[in-house]
N, C-alpha and C. Protein backbone atom coordinates (compact mmCIF):
# COMPACT_ATOMS: atom_id res chain seq x y z
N UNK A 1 20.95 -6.93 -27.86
CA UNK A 1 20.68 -7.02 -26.45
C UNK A 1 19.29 -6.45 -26.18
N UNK A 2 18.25 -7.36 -25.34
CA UNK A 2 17.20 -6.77 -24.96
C UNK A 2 17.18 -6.90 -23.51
N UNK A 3 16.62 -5.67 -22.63
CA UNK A 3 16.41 -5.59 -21.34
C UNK A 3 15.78 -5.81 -20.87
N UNK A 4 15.19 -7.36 -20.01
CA UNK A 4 14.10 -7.29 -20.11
C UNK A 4 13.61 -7.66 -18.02
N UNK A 5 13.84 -6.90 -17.41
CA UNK A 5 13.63 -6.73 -16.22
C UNK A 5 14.59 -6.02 -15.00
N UNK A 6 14.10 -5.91 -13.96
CA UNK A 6 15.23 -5.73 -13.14
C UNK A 6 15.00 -6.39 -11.62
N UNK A 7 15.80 -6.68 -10.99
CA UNK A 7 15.84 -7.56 -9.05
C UNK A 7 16.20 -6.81 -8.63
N UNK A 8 15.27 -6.36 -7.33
CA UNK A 8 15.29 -5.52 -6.71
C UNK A 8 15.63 -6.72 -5.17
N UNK A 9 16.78 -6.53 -4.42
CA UNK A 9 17.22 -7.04 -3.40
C UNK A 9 16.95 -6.60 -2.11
N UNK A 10 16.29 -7.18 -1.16
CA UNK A 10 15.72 -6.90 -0.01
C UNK A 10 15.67 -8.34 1.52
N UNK A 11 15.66 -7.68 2.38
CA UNK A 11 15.46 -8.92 3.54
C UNK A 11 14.21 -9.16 3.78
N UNK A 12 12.98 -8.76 3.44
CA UNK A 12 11.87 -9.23 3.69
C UNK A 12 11.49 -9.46 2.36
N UNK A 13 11.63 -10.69 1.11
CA UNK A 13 10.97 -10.48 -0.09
C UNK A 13 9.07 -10.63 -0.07
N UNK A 14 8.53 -11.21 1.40
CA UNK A 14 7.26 -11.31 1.37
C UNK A 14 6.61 -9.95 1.14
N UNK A 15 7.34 -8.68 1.86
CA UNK A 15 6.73 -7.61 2.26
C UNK A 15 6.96 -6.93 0.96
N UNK A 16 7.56 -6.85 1.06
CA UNK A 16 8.25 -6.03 -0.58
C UNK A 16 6.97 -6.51 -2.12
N UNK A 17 6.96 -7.73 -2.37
CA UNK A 17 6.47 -8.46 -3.12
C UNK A 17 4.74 -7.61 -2.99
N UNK A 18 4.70 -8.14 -1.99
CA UNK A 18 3.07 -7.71 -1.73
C UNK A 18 2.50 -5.95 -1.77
N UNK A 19 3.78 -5.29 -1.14
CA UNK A 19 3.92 -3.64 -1.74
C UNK A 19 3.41 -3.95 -3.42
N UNK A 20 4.73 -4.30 -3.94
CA UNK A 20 4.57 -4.24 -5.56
C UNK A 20 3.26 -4.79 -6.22
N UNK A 21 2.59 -5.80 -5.69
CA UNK A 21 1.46 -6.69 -6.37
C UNK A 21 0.22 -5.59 -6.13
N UNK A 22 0.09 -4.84 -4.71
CA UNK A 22 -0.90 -4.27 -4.67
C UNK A 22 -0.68 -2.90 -5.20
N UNK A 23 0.78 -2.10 -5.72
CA UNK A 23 0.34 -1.18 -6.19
C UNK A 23 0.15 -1.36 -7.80
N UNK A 24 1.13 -2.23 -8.32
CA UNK A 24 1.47 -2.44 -9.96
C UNK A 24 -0.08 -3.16 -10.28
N UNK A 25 -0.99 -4.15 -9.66
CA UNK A 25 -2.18 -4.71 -9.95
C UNK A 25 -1.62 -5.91 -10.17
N UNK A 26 -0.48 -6.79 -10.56
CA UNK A 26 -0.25 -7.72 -10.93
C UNK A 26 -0.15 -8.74 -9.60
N UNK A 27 -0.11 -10.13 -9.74
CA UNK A 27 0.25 -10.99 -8.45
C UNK A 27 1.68 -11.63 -8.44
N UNK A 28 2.37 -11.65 -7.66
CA UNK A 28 3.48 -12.27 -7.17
C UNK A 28 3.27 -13.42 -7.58
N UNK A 29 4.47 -14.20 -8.09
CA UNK A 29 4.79 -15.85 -7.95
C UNK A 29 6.33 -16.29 -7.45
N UNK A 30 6.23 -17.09 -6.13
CA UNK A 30 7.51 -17.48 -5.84
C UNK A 30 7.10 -17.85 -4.12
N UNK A 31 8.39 -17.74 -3.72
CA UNK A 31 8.18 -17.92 -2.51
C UNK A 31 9.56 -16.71 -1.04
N UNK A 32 9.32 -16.97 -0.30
CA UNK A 32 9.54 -16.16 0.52
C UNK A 32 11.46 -15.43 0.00
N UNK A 33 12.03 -16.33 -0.79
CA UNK A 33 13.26 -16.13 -1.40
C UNK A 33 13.65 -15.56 -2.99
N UNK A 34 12.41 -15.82 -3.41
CA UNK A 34 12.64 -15.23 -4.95
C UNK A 34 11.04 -14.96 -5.28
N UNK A 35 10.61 -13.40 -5.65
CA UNK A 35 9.12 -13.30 -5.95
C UNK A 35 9.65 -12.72 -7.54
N UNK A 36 8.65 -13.16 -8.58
CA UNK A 36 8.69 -12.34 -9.95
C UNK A 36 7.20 -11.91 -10.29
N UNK A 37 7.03 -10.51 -10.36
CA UNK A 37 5.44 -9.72 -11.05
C UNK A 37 6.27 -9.93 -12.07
N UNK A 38 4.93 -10.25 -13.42
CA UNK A 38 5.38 -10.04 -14.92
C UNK A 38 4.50 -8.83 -14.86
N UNK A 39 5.24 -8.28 -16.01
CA UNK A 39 4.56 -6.37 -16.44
C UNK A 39 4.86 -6.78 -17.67
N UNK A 40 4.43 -5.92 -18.43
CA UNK A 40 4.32 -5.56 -20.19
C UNK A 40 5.76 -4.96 -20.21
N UNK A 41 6.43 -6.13 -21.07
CA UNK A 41 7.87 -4.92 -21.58
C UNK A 41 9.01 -5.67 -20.50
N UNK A 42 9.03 -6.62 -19.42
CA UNK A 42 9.96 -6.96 -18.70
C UNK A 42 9.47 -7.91 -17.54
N UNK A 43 10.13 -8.13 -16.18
CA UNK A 43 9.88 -8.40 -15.45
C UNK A 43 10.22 -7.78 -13.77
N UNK A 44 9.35 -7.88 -12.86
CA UNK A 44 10.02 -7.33 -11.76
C UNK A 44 10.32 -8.02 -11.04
N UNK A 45 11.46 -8.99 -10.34
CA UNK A 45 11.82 -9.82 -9.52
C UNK A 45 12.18 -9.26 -8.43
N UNK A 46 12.06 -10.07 -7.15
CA UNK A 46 12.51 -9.16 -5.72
C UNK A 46 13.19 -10.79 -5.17
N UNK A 47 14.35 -10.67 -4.39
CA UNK A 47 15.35 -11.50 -4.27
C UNK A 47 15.91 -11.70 -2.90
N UNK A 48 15.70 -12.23 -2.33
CA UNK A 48 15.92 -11.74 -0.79
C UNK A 48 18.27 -11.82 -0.74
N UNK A 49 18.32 -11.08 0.18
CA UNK A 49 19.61 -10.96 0.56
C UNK A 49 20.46 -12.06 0.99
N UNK A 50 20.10 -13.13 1.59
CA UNK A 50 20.34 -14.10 2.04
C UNK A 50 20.65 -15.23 1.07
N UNK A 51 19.23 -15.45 0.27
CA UNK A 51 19.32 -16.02 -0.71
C UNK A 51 20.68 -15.50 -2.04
N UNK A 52 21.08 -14.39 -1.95
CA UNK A 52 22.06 -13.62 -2.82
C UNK A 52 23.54 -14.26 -2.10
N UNK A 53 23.46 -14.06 -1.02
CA UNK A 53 25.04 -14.49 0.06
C UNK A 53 24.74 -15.74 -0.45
N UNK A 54 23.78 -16.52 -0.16
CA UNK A 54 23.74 -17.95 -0.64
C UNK A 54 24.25 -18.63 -1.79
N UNK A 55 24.25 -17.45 -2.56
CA UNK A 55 24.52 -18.22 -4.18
C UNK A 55 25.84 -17.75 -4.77
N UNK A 56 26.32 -16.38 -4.08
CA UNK A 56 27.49 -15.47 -4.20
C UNK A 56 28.12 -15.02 -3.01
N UNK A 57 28.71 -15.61 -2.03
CA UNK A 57 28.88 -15.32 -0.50
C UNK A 57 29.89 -13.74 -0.56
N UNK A 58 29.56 -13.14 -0.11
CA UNK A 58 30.02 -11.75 0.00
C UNK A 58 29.64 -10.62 -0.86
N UNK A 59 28.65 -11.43 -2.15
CA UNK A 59 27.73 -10.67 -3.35
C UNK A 59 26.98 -9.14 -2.33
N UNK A 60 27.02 -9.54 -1.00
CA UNK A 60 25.92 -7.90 -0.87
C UNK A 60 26.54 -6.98 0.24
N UNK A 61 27.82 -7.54 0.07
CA UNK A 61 29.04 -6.36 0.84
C UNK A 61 28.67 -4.95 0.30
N UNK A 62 28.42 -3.99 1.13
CA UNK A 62 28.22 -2.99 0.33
C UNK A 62 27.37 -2.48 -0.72
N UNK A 63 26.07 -3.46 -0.21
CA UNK A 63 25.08 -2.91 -1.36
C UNK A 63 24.29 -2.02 -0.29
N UNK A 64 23.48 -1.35 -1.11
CA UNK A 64 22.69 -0.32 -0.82
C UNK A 64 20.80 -0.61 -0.84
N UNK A 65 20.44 0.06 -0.51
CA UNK A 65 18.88 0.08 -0.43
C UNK A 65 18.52 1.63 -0.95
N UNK A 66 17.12 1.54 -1.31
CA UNK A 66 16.75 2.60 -2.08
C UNK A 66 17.26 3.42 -3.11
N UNK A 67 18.35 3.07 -3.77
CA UNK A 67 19.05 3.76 -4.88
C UNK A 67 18.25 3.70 -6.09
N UNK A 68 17.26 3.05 -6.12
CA UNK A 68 16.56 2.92 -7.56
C UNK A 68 15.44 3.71 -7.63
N UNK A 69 15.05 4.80 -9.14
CA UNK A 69 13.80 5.09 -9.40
C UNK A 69 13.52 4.30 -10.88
N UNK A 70 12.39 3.45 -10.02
CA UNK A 70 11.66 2.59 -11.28
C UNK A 70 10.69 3.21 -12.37
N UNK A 71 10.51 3.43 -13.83
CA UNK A 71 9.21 4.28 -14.37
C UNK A 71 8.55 3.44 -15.06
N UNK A 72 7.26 3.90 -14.82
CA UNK A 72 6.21 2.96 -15.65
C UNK A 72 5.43 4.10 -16.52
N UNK A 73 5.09 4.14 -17.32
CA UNK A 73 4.43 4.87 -17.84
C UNK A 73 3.09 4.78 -18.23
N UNK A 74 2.01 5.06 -17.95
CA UNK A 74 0.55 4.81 -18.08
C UNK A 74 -0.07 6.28 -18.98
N UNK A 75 -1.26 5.40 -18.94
CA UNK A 75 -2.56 6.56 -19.72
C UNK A 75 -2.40 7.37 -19.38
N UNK A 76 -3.22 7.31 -17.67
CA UNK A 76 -3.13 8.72 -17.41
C UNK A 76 -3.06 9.44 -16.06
N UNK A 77 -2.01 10.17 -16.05
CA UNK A 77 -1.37 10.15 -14.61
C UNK A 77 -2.41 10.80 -13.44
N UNK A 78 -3.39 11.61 -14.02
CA UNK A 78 -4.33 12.15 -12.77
C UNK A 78 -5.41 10.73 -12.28
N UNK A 79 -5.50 9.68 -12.92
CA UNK A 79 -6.49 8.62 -12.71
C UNK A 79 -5.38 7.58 -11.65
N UNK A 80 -4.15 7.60 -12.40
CA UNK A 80 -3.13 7.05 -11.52
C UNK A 80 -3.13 7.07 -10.38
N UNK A 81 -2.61 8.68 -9.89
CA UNK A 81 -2.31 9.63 -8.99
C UNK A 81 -3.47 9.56 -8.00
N UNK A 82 -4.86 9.02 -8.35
CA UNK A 82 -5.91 8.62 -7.37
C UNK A 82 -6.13 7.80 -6.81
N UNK A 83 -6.21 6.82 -7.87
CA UNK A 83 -6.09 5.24 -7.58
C UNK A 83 -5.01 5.09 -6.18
N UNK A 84 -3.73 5.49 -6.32
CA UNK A 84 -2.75 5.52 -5.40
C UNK A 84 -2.62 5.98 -4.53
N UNK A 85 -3.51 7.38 -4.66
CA UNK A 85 -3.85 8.02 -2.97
C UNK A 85 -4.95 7.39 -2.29
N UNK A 86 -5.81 6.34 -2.68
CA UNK A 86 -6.83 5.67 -2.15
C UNK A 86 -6.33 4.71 -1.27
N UNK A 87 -4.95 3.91 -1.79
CA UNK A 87 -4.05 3.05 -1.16
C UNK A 87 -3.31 3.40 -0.30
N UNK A 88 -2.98 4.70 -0.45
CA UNK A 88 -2.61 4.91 1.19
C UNK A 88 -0.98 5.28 1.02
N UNK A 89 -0.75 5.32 -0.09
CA UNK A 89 0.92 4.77 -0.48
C UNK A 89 1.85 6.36 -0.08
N UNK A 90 2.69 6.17 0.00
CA UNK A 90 3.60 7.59 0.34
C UNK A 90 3.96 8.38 -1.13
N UNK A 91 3.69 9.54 -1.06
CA UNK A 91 4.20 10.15 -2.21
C UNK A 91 5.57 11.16 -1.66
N UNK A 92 6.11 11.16 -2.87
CA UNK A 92 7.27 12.05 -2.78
C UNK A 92 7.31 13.57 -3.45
N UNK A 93 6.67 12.83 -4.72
CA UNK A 93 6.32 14.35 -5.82
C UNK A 93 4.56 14.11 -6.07
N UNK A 94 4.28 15.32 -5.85
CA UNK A 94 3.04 14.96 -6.34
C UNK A 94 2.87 15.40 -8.11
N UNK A 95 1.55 15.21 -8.66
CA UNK A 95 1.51 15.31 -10.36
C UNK A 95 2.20 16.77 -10.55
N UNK A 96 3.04 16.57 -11.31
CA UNK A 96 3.98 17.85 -12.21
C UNK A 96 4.36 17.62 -12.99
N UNK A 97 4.35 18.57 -13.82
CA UNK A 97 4.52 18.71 -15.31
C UNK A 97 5.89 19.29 -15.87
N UNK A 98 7.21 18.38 -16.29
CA UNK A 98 8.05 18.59 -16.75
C UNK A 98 8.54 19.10 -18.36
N UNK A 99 9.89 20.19 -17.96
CA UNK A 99 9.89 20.86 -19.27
C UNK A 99 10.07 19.93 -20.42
N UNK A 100 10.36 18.57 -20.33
CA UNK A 100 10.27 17.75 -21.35
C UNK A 100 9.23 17.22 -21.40
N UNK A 101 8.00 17.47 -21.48
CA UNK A 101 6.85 17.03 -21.88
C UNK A 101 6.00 15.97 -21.46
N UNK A 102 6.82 15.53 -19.86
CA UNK A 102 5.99 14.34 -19.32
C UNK A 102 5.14 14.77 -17.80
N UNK A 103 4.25 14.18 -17.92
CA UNK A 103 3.74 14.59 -16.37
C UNK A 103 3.83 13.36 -15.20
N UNK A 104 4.22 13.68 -14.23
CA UNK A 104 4.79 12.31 -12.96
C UNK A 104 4.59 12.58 -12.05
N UNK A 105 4.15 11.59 -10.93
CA UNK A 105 4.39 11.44 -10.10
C UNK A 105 5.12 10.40 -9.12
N UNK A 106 5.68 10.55 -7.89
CA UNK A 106 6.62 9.76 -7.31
C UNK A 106 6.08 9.11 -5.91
N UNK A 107 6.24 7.93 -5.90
CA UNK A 107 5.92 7.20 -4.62
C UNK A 107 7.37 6.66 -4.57
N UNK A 108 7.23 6.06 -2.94
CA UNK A 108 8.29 5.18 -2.77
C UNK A 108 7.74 3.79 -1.68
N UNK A 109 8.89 3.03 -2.14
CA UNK A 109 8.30 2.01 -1.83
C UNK A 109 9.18 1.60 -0.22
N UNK A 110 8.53 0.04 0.32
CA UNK A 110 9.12 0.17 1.80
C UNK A 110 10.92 0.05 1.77
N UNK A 111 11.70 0.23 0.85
CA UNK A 111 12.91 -0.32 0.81
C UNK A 111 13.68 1.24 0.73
N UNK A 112 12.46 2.06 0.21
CA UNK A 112 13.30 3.74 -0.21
C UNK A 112 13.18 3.90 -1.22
N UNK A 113 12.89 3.16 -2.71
CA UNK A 113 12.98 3.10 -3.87
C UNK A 113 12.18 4.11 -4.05
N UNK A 114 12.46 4.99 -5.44
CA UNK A 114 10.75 5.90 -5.99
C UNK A 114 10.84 5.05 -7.24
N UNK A 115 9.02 4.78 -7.25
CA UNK A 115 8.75 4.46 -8.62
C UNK A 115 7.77 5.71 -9.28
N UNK A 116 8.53 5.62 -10.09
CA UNK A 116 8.15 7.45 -11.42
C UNK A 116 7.01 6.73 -12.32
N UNK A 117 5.60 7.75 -12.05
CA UNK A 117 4.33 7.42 -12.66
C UNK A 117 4.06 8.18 -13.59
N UNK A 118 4.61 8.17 -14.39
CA UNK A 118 4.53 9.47 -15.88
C UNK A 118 3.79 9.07 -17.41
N UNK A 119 3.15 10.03 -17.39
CA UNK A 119 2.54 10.27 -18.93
C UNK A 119 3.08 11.01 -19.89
N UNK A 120 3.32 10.59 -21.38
CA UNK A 120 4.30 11.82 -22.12
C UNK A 120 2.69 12.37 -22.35
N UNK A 121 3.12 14.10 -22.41
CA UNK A 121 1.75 14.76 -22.80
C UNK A 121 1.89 14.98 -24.34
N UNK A 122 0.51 15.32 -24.99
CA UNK A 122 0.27 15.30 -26.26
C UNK A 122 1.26 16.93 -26.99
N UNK A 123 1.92 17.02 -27.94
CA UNK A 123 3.07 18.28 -27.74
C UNK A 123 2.00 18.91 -28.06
């Protein structure tokens, strides 16, 4: 078994989509019902709700928003951590350095989600 993405479910997939394209660097392809960014290692799809009732009618009884922290892991989290405060984006954690050896920081996105921006440091 390989894992190779995750759908993130929302009622606006335009808004959402365009969050993700301008912070990840990648561009959206799809349309107002199904957007997919490709990334290294998977994919990120965003799915609108409607379109979900559409294909599974009662599929989003009881789903939730913002339950997910997404991680990407990059070079290097203080170049990150700038880039992203230039954009304007909300942080949650700013850069800290965990007893397991990674350094992160946390934004979230318009749905509630945090996506975790971490570097493993050199031991």
């Amino acid at each position: 078994m390989e894992f190779k993405g995750i759908c993130l479910i929302t009622k606006d997939v335009t808004r959402l989509a365009a969050f993700y394209a301008r912070i990840l660097g990648v561009p959206g392809e799809g349309d107002e019902t199904h957007m997919a960014l490709a990334l290294d290692g998977g994919e990120l799809a965003i799915f609108s709700t409607q379109g979900m009732e559409g294909m599974a009618p009662g599929s989003m009884r009881g789903a939730g928003s913002g339950n997910f922290t997404l991680g990407f892991q990059v070079a290097d989290v203080e170049a990150e951590y700038q880039r992203l405060q230039a954009l304007g984006v909300e942080f949650v954690l700013h850069p800290t350095t965990h007893p397991w050896g990674n350094r992160s920081f946390w934004v979230r996105d318009p749905e509630g989600n945090i996506l975790s921006f971490y570097q493993v440091l050199d031991p």
